[in-house]
PDB file of N, CA and C in Angstrom:
ATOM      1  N   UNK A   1       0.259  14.459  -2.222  1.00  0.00           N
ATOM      2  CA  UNK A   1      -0.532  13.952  -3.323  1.00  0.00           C
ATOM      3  C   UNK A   1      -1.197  12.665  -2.872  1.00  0.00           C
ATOM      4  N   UNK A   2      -1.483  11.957  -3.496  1.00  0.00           N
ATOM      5  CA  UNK A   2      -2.174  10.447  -3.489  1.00  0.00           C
ATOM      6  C   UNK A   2      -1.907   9.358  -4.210  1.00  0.00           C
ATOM      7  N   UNK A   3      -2.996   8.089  -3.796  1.00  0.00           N
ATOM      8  CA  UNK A   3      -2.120   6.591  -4.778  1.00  0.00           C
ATOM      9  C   UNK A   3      -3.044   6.949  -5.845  1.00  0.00           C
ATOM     10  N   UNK A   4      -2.917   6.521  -6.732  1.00  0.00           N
ATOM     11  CA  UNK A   4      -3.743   6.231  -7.749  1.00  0.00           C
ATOM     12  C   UNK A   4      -3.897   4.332  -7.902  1.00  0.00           C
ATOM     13  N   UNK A   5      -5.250   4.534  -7.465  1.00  0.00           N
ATOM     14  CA  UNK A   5      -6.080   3.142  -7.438  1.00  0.00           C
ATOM     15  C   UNK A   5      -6.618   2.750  -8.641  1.00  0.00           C
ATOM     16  N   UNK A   6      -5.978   1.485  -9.519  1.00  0.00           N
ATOM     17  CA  UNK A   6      -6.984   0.886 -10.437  1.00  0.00           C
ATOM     18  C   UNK A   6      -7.260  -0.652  -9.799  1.00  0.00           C
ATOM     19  N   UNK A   7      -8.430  -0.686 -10.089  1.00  0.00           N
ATOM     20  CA  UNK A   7      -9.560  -1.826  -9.579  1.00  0.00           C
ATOM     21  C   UNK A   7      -8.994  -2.894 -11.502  1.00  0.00           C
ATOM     22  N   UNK A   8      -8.117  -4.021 -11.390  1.00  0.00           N
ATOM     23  CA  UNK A   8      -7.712  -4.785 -11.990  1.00  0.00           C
ATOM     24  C   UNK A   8      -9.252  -5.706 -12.137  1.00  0.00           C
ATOM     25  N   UNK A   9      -9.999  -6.363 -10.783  1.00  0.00           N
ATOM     26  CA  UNK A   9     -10.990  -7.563 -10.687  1.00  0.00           C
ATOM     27  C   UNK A   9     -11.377  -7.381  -9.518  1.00  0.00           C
ATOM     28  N   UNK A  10     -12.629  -7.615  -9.484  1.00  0.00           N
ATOM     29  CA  UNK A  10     -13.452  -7.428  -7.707  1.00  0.00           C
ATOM     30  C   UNK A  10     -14.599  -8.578  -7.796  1.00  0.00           C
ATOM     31  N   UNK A  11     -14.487  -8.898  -7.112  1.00  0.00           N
ATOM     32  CA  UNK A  11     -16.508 -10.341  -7.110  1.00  0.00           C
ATOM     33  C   UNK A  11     -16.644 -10.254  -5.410  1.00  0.00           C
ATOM     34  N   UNK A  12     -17.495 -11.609  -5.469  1.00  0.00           N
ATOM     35  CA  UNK A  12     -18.044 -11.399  -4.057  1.00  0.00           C
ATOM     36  C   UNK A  12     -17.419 -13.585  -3.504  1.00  0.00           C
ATOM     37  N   UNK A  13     -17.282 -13.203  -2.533  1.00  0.00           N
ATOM     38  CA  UNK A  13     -17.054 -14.287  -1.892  1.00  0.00           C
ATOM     39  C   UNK A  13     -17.874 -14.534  -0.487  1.00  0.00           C
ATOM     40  N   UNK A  14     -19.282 -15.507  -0.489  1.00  0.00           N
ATOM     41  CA  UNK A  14     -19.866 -15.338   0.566  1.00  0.00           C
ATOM     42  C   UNK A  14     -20.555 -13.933   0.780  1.00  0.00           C
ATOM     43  N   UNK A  15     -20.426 -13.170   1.963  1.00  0.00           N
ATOM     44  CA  UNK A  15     -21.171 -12.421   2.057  1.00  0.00           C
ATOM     45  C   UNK A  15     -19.691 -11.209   2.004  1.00  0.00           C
ATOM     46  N   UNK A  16     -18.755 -11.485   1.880  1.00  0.00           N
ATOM     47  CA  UNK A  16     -17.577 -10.594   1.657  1.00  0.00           C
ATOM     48  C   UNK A  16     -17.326 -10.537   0.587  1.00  0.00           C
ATOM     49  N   UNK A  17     -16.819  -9.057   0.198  1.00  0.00           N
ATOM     50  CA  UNK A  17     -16.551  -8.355  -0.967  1.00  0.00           C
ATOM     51  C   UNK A  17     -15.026  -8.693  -1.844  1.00  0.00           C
ATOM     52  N   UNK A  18     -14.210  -8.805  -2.749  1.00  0.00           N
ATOM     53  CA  UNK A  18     -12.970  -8.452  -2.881  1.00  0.00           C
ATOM     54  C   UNK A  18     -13.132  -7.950  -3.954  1.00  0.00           C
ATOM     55  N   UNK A  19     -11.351  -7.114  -4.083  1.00  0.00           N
ATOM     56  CA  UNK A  19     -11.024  -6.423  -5.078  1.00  0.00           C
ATOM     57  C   UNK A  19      -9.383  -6.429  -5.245  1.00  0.00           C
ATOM     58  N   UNK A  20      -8.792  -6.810  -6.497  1.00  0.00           N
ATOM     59  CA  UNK A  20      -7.785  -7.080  -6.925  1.00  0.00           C
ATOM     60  C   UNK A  20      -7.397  -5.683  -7.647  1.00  0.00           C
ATOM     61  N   UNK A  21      -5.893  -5.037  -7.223  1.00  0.00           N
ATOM     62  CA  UNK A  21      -6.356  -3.411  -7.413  1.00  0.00           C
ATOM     63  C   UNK A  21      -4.635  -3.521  -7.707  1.00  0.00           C
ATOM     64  N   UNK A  22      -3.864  -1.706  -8.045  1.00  0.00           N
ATOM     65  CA  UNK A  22      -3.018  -1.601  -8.621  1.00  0.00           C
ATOM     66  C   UNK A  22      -2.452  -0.518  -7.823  1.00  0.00           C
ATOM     67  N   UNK A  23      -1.822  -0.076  -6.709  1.00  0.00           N
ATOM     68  CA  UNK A  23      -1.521   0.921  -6.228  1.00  0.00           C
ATOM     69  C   UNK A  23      -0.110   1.445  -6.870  1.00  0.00           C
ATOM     70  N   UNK A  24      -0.219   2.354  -7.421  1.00  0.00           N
ATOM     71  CA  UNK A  24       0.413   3.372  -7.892  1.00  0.00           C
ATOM     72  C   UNK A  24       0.673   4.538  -7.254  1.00  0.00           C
ATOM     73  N   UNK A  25       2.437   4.758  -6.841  1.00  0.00           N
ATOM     74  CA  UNK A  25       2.834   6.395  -6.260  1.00  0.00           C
ATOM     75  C   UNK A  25       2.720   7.146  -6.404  1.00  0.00           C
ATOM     76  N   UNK A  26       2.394   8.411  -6.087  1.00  0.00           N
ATOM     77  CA  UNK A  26       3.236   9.662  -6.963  1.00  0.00           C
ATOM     78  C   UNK A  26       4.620   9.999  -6.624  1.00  0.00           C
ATOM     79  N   UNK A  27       4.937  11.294  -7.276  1.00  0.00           N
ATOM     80  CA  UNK A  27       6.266  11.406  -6.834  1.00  0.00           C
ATOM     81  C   UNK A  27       6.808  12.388  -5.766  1.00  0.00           C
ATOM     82  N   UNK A  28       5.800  12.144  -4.595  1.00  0.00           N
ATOM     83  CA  UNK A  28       6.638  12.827  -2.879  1.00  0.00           C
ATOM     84  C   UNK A  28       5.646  11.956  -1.652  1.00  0.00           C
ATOM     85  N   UNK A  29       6.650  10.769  -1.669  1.00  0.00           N
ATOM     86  CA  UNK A  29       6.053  10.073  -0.471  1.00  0.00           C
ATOM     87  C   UNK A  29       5.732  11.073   0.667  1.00  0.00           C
ATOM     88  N   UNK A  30       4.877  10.706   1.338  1.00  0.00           N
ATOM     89  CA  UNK A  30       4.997  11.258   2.708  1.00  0.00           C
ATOM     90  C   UNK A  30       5.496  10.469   3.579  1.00  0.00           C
ATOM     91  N   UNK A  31       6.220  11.059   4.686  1.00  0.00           N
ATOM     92  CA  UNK A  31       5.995   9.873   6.035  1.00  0.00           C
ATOM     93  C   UNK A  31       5.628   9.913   6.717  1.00  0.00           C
ATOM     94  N   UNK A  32       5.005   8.639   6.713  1.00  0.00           N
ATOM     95  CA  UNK A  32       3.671   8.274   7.513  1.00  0.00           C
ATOM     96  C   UNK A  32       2.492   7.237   6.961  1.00  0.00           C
ATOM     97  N   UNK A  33       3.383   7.075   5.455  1.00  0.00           N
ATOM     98  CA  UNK A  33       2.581   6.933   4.587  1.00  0.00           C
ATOM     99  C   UNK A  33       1.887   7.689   3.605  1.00  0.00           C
ATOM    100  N   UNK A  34       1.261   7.058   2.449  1.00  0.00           N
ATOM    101  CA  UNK A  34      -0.397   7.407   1.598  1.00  0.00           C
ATOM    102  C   UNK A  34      -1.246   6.991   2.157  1.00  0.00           C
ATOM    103  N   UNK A  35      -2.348   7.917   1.804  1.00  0.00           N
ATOM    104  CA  UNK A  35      -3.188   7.364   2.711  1.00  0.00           C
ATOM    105  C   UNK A  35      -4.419   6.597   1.608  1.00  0.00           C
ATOM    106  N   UNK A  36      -5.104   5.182   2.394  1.00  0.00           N
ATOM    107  CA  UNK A  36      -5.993   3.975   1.501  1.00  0.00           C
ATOM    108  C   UNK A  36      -6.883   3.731   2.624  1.00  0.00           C
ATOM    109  N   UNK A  37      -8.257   4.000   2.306  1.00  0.00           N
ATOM    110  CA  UNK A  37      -9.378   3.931   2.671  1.00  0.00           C
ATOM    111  C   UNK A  37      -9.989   2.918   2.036  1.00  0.00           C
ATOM    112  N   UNK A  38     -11.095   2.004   2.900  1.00  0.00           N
ATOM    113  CA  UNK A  38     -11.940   1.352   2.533  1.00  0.00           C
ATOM    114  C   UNK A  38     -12.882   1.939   1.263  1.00  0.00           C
ATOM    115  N   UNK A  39     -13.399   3.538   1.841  1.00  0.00           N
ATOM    116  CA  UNK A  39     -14.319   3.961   0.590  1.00  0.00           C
ATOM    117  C   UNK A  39     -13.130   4.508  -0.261  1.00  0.00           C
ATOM    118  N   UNK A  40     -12.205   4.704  -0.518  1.00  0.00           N
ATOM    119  CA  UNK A  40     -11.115   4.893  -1.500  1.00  0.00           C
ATOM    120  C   UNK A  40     -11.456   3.838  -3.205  1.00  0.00           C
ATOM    121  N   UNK A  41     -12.332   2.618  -2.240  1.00  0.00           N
ATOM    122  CA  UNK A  41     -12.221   1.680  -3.351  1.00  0.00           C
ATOM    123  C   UNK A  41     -13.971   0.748  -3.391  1.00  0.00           C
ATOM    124  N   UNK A  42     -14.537   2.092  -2.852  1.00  0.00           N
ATOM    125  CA  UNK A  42     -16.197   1.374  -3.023  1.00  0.00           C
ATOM    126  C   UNK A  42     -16.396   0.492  -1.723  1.00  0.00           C
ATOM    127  N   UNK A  43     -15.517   0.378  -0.577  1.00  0.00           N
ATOM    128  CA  UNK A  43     -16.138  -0.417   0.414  1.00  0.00           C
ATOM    129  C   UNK A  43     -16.613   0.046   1.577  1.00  0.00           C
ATOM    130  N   UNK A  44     -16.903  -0.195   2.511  1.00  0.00           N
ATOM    131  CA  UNK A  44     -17.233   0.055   4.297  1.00  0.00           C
ATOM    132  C   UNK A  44     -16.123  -0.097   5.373  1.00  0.00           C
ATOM    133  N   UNK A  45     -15.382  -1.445   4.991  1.00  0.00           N
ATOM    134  CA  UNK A  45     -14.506  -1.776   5.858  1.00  0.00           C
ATOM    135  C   UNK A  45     -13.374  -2.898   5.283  1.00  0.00           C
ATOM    136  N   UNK A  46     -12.486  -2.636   5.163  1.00  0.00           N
ATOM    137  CA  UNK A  46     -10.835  -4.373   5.019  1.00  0.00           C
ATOM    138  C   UNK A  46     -11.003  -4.809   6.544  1.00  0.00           C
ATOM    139  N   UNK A  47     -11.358  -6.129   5.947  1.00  0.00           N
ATOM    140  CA  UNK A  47     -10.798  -7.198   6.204  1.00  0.00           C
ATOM    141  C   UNK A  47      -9.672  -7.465   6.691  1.00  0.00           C
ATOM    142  N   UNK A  48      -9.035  -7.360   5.185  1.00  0.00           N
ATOM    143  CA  UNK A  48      -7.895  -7.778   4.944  1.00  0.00           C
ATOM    144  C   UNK A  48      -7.211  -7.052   3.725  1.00  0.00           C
ATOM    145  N   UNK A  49      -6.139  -6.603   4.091  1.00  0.00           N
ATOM    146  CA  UNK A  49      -5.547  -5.903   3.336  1.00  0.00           C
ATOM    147  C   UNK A  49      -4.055  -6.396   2.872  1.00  0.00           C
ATOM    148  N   UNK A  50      -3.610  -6.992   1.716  1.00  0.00           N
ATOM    149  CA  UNK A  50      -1.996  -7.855   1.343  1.00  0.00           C
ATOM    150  C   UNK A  50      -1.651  -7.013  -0.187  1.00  0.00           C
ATOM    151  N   UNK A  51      -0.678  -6.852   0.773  1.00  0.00           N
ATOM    152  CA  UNK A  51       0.129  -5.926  -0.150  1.00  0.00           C
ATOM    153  C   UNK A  51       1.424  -6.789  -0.861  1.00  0.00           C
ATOM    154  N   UNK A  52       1.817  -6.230  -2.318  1.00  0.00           N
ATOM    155  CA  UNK A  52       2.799  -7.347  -2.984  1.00  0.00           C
ATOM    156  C   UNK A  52       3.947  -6.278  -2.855  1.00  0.00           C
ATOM    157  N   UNK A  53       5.401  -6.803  -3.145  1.00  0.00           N
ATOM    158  CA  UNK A  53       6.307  -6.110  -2.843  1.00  0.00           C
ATOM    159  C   UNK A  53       6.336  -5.652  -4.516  1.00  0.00           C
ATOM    160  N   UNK A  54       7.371  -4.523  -4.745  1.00  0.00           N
ATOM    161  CA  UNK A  54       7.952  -4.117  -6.385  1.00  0.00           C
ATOM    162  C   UNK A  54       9.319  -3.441  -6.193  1.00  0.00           C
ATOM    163  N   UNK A  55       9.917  -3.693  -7.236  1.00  0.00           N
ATOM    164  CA  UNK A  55      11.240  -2.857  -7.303  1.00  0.00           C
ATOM    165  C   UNK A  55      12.234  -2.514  -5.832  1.00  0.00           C
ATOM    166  N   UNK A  56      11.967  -4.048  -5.296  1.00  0.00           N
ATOM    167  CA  UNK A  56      12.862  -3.687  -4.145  1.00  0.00           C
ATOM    168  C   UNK A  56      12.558  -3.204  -2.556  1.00  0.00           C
ATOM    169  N   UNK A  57      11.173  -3.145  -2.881  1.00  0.00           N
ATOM    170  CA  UNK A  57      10.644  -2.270  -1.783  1.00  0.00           C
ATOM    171  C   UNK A  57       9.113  -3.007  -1.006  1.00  0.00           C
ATOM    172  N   UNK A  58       8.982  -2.972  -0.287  1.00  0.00           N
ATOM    173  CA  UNK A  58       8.137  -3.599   0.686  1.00  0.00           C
ATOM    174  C   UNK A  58       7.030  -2.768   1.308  1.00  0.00           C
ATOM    175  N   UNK A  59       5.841  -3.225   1.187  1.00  0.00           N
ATOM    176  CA  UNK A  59       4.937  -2.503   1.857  1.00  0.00           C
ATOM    177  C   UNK A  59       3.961  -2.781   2.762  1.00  0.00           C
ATOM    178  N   UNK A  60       3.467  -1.832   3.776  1.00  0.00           N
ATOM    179  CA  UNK A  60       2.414  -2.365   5.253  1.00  0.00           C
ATOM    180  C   UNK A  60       1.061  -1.184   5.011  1.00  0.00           C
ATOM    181  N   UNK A  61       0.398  -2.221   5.581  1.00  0.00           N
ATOM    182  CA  UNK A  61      -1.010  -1.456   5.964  1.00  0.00           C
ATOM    183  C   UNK A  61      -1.160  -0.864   7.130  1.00  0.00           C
ATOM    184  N   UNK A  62      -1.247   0.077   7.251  1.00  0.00           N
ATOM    185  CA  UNK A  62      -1.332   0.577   8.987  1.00  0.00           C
ATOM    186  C   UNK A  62      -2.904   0.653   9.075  1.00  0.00           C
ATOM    187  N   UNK A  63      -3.729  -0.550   9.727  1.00  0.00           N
ATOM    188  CA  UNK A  63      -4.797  -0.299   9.714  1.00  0.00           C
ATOM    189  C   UNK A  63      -5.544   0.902  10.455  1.00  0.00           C
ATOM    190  N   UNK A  64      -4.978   1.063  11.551  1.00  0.00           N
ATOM    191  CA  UNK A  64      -5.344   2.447  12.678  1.00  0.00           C
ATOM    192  C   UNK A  64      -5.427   3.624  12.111  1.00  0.00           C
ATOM    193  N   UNK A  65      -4.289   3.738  11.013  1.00  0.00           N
ATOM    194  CA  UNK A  65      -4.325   5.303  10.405  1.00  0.00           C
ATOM    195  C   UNK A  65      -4.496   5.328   9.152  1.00  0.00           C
ATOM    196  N   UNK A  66      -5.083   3.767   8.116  1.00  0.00           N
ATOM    197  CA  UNK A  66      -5.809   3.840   7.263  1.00  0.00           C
ATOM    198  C   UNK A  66      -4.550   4.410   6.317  1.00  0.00           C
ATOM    199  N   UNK A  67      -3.087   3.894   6.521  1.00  0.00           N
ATOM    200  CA  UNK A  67      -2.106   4.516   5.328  1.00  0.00           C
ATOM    201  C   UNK A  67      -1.194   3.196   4.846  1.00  0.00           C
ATOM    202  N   UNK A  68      -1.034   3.824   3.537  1.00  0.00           N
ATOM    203  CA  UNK A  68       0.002   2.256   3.407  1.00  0.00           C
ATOM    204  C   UNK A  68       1.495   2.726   3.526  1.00  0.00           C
ATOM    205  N   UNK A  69       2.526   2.148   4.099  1.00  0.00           N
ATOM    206  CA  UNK A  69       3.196   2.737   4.279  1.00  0.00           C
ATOM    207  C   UNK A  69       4.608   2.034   3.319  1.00  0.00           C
ATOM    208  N   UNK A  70       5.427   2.413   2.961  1.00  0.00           N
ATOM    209  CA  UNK A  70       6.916   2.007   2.052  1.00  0.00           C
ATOM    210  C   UNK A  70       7.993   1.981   2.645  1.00  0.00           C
ATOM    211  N   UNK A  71       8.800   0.607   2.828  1.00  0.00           N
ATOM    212  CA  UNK A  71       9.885   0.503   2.913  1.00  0.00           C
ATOM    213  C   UNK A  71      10.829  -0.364   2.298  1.00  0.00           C
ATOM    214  N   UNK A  72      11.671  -0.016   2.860  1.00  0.00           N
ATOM    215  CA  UNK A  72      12.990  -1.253   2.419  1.00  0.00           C
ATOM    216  C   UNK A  72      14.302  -1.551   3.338  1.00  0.00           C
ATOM    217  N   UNK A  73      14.735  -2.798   2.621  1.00  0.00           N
ATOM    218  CA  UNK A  73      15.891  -3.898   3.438  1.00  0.00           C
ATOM    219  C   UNK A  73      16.745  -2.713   3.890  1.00  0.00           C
ATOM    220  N   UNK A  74      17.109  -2.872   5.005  1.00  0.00           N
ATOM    221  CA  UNK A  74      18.450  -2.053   5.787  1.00  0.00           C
ATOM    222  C   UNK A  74      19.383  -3.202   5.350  1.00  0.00           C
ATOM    223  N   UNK A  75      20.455  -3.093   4.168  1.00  0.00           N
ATOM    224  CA  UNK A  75      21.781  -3.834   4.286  1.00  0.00           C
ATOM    225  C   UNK A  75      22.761  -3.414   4.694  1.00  0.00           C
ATOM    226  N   UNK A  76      22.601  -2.265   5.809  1.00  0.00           N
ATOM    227  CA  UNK A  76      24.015  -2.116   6.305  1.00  0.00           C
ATOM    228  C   UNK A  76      23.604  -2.321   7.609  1.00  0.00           C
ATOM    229  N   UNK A  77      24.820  -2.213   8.439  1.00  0.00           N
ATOM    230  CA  UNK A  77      24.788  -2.440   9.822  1.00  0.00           C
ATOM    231  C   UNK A  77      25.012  -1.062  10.889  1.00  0.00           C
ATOM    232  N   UNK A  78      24.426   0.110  10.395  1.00  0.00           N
ATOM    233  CA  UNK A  78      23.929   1.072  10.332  1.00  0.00           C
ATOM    234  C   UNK A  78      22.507   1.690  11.474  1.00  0.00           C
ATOM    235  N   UNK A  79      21.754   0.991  10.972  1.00  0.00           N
ATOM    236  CA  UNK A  79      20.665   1.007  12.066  1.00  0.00           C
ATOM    237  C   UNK A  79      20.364  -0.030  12.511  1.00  0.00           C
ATOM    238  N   UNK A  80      18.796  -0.075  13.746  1.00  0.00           N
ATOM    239  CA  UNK A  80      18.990  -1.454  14.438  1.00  0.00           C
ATOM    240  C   UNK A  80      17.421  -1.918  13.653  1.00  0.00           C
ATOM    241  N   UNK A  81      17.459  -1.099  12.623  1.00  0.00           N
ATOM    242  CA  UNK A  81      16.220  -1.618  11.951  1.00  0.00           C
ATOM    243  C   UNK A  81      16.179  -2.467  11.103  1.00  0.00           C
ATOM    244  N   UNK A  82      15.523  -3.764  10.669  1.00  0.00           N
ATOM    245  CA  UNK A  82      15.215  -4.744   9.585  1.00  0.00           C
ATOM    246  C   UNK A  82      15.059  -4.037   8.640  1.00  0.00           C
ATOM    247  N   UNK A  83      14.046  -3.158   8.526  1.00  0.00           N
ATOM    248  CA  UNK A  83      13.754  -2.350   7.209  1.00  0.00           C
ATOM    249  C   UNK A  83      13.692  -0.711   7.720  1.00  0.00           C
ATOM    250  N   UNK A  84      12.994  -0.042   6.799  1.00  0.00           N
ATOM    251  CA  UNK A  84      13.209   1.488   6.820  1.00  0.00           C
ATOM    252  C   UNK A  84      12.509   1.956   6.264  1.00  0.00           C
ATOM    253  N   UNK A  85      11.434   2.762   6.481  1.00  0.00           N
ATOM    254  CA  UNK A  85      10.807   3.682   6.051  1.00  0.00           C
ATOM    255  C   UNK A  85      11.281   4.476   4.959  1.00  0.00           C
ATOM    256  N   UNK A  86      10.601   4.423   3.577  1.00  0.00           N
ATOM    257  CA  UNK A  86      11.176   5.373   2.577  1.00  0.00           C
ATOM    258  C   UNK A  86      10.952   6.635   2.926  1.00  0.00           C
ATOM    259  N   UNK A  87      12.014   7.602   3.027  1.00  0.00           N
ATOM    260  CA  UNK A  87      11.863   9.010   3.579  1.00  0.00           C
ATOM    261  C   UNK A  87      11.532   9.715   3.129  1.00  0.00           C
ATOM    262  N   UNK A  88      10.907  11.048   3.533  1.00  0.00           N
ATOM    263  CA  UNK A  88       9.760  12.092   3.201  1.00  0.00           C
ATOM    264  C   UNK A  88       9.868  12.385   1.940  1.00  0.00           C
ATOM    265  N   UNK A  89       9.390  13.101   1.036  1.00  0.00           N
ATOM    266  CA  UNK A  89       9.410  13.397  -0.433  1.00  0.00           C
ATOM    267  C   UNK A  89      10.164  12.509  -1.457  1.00  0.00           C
ATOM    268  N   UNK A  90      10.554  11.070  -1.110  1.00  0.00           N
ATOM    269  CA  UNK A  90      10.996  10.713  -2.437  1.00  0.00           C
ATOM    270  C   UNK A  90      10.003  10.012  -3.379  1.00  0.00           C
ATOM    271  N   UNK A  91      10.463   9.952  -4.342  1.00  0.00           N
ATOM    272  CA  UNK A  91       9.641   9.863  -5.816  1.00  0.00           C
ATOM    273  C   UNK A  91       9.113   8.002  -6.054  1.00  0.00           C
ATOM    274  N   UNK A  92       8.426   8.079  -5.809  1.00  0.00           N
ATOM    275  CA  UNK A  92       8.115   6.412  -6.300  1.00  0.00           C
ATOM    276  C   UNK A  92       7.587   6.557  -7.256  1.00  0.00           C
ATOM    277  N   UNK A  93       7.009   7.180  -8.070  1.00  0.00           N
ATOM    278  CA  UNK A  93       6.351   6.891  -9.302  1.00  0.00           C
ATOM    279  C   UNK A  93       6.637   6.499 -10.416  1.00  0.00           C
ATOM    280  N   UNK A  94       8.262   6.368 -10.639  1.00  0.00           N
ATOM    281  CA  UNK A  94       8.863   5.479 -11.542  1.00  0.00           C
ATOM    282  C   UNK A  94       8.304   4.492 -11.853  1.00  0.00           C
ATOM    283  N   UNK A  95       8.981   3.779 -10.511  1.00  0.00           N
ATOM    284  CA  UNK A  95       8.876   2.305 -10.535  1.00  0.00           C
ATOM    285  C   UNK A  95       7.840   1.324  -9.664  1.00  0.00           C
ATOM    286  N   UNK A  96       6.730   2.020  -8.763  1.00  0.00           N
ATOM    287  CA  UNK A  96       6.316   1.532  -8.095  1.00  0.00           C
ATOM    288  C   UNK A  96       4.776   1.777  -8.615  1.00  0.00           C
ATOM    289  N   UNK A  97       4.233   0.221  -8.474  1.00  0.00           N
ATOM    290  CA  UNK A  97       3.245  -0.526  -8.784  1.00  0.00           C
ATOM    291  C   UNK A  97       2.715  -1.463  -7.888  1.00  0.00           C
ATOM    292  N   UNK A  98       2.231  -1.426  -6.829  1.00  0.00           N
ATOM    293  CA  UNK A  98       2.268  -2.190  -5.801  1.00  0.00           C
ATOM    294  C   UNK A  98       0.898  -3.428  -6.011  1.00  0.00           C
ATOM    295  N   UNK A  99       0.800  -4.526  -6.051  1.00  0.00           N
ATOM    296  CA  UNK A  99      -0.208  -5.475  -6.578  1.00  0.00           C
ATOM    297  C   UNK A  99      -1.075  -5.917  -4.910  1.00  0.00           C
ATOM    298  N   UNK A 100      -2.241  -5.502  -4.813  1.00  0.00           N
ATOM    299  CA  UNK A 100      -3.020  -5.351  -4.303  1.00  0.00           C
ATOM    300  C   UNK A 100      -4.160  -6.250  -3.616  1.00  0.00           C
ATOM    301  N   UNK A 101      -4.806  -6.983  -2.931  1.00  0.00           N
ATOM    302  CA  UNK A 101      -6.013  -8.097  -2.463  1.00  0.00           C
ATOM    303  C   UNK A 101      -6.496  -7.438  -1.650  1.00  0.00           C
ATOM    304  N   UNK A 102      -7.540  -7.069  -1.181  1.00  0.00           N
ATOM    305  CA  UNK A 102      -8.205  -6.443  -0.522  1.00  0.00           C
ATOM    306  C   UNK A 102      -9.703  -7.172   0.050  1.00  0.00           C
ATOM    307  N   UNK A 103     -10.407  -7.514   1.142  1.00  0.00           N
ATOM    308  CA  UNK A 103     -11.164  -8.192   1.155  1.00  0.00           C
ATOM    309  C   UNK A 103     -12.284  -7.039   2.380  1.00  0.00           C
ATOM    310  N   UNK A 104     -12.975  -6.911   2.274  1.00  0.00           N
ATOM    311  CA  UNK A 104     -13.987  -6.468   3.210  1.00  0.00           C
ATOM    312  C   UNK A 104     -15.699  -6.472   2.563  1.00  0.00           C
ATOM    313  N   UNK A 105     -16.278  -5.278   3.690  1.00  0.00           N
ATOM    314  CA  UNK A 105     -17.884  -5.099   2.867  1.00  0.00           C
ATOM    315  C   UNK A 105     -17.754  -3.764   2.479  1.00  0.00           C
TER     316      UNK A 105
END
């Protein structure tokens, strides 16, 4: 499936664009990410892309493959990873709302 993008506020700064946006899950992550495109949201190209954390969970931009990707804290001593990839089909759409800045043309 896909994020569902709402555009919260967008203006212009200089000759660069922004947009203050609302990323929303559905419910079967992939891994590897969702995938978030510049034209996903009316642009050409990010800048800059800052993602806010929600409900525990942490998120990255993979600019190369254009996906955002979900994870969270490893608190056990278990793997040798800091964090962890949320694994294939689980449901974020509960609780996940991810708060959004986005800057490009």
């Amino acid at each position: 499936m896909a994020l569902t993008i709402t555009v919260n506020k967008e203006g212009v700064i200089g000759d660069l664009r922004y947009k203050v946006l609302t990323l929303a899950f559905d419910s079967s992550y992939p891994t590897g990410g969702e995938s978030f495109t510049a034209s996903d949201v009316g642009m050409d190209f990010f800048h800059l892309v800052d993602l806010g954390m929600d409900d525990g969970y942490h998120f990255k931009y993979d600019k190369t493959n254009e996906k955002v990707l979900a994870y969270y804290d490893d608190l056990s001593e278990s793997t040798d990873a800091a964090q962890i990839q949320v694994a294939n089909a689980v449901d974020l759409s509960a609780t996940i709302d991810v708060q959004t800045f986005v800057i490009g043309i």
